[in-house]
C-alpha atoms as a PDB file:
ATOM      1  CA  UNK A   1       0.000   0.000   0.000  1.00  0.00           C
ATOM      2  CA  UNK A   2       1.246   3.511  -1.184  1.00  0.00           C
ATOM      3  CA  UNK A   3       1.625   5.654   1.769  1.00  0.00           C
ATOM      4  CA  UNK A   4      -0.390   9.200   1.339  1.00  0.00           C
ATOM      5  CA  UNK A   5       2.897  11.266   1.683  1.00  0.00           C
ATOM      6  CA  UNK A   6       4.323   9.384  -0.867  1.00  0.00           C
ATOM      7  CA  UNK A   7       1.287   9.443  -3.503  1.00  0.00           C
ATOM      8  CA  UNK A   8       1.345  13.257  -2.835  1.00  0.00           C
ATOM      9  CA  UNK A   9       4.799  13.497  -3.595  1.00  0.00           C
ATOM     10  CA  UNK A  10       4.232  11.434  -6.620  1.00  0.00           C
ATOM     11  CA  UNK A  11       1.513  13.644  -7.905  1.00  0.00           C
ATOM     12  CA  UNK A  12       3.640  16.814  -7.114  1.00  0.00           C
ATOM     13  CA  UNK A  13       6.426  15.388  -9.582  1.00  0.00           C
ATOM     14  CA  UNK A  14       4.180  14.406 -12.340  1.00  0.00           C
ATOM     15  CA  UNK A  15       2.692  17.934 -12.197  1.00  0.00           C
ATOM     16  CA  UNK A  16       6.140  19.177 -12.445  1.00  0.00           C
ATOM     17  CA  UNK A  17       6.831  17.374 -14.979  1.00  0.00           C
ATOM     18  CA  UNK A  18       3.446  18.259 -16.963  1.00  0.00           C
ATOM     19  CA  UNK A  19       4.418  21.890 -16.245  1.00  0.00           C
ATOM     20  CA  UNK A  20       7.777  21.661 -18.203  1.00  0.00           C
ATOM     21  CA  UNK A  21       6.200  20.303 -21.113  1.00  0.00           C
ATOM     22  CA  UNK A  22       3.743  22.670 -21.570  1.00  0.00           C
ATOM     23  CA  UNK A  23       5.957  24.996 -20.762  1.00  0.00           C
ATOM     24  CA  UNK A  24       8.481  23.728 -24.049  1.00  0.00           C
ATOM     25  CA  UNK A  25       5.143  23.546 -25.694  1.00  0.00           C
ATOM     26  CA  UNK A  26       4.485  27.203 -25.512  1.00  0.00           C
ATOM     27  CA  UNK A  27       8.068  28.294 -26.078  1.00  0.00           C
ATOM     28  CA  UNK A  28       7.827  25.924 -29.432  1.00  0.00           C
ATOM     29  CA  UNK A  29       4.124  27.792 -29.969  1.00  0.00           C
ATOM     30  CA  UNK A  30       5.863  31.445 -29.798  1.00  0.00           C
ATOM     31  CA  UNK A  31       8.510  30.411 -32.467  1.00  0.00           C
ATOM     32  CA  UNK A  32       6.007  29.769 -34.947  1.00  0.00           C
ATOM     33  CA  UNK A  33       3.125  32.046 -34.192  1.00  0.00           C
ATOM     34  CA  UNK A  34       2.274  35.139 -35.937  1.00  0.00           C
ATOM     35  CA  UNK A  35       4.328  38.237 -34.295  1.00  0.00           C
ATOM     36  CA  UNK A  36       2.112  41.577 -35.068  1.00  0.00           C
ATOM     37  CA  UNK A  37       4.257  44.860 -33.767  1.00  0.00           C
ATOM     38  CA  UNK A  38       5.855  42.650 -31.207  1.00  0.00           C
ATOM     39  CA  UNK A  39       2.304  41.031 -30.349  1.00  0.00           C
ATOM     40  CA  UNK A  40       1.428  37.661 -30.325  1.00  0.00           C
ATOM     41  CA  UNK A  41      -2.146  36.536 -30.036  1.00  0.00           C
ATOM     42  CA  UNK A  42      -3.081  34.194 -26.474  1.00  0.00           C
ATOM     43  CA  UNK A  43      -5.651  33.086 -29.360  1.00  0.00           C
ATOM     44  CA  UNK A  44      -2.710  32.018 -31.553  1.00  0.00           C
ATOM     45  CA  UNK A  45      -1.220  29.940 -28.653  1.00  0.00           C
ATOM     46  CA  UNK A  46      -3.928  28.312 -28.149  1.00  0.00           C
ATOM     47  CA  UNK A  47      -4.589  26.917 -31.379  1.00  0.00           C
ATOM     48  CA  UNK A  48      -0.783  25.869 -31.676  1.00  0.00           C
ATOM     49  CA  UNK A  49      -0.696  23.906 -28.307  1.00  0.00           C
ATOM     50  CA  UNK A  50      -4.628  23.479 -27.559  1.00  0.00           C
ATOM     51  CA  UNK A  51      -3.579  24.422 -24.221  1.00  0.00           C
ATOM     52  CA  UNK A  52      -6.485  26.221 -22.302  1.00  0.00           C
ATOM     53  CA  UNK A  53      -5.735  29.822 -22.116  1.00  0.00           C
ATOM     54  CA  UNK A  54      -5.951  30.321 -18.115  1.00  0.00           C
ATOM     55  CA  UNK A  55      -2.897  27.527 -18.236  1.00  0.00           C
ATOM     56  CA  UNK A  56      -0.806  29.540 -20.598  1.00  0.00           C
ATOM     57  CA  UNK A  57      -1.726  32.777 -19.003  1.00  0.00           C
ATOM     58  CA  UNK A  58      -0.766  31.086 -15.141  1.00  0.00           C
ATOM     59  CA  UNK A  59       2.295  29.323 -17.213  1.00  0.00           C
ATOM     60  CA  UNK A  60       3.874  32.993 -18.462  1.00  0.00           C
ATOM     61  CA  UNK A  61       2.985  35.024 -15.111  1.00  0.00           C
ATOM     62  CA  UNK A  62       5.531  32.019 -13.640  1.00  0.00           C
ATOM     63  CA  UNK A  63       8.123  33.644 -15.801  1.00  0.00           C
ATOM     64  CA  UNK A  64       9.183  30.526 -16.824  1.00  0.00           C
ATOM     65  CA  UNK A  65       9.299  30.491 -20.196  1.00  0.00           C
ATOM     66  CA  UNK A  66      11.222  32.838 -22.474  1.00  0.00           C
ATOM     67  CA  UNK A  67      10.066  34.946 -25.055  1.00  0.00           C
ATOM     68  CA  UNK A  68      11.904  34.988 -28.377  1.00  0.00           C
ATOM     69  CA  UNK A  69      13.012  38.736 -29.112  1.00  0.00           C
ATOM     70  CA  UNK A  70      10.829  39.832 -31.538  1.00  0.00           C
ATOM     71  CA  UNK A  71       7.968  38.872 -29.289  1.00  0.00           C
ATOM     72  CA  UNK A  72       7.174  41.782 -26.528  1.00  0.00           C
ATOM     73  CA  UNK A  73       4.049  40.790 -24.773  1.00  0.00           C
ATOM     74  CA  UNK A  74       0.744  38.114 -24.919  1.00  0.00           C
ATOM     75  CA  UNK A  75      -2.247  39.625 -25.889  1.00  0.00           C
ATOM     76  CA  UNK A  76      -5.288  38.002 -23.806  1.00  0.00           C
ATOM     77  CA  UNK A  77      -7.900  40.525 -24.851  1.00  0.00           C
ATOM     78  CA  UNK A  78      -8.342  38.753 -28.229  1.00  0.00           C
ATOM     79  CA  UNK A  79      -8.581  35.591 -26.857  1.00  0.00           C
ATOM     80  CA  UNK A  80     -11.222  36.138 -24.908  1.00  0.00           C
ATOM     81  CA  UNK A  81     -13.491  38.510 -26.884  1.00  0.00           C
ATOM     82  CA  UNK A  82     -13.561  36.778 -30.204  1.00  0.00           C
ATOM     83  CA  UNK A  83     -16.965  34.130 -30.099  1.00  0.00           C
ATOM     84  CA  UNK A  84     -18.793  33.325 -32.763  1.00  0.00           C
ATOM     85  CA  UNK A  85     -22.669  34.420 -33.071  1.00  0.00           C
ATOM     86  CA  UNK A  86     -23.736  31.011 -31.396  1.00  0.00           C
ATOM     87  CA  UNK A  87     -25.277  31.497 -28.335  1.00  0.00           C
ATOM     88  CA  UNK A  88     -25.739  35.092 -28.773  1.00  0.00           C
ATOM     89  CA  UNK A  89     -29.550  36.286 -27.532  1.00  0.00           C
ATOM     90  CA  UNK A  90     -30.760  39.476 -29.604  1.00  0.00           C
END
């Protein structure tokens, strides 16, 4: 039988470990994504990873992953504003 301090431990490590990759994941995203006046799109990084975008937002506030030099900031604003007519009362 797993003791509870161990299984916690265990779970701690594998969420490490999960953070790291999606961490590389994002990193790979912002090589390839679309780079507007030093802008990238959350939107953008979400399609390249399919990542939700609360994880990549609490993944860059970590400041653990680096941004390549032409990219200045993450644009959020876009990500959550664009929806589609569907669902839309009026």
């Amino acid at each position: 039988m797993i003791d509870k301090n161990e299984a916690v431990e265990k779970a701690q490590q594998e969420f490490a470990r999960l953070k790291d990759c999606y961490k590389r994941a994002i990193e790979q995203a912002l090589t390839k994504a679309l780079v507007r006046d030093g802008v990238v799109s959350a939107r953008d990084l979400w399609l390249e990873t399919s990542l939700p975008v609360d994880l990549i937002a609490e993944l860059l506030k970590e400041n653990g992953i680096e941004l390549p030099p032409q990219v200045k900031r993450i644009d959020f604003n876009t990500a959550r504003k664009r929806r589609g007519r569907r669902g839309r009362r009026g």
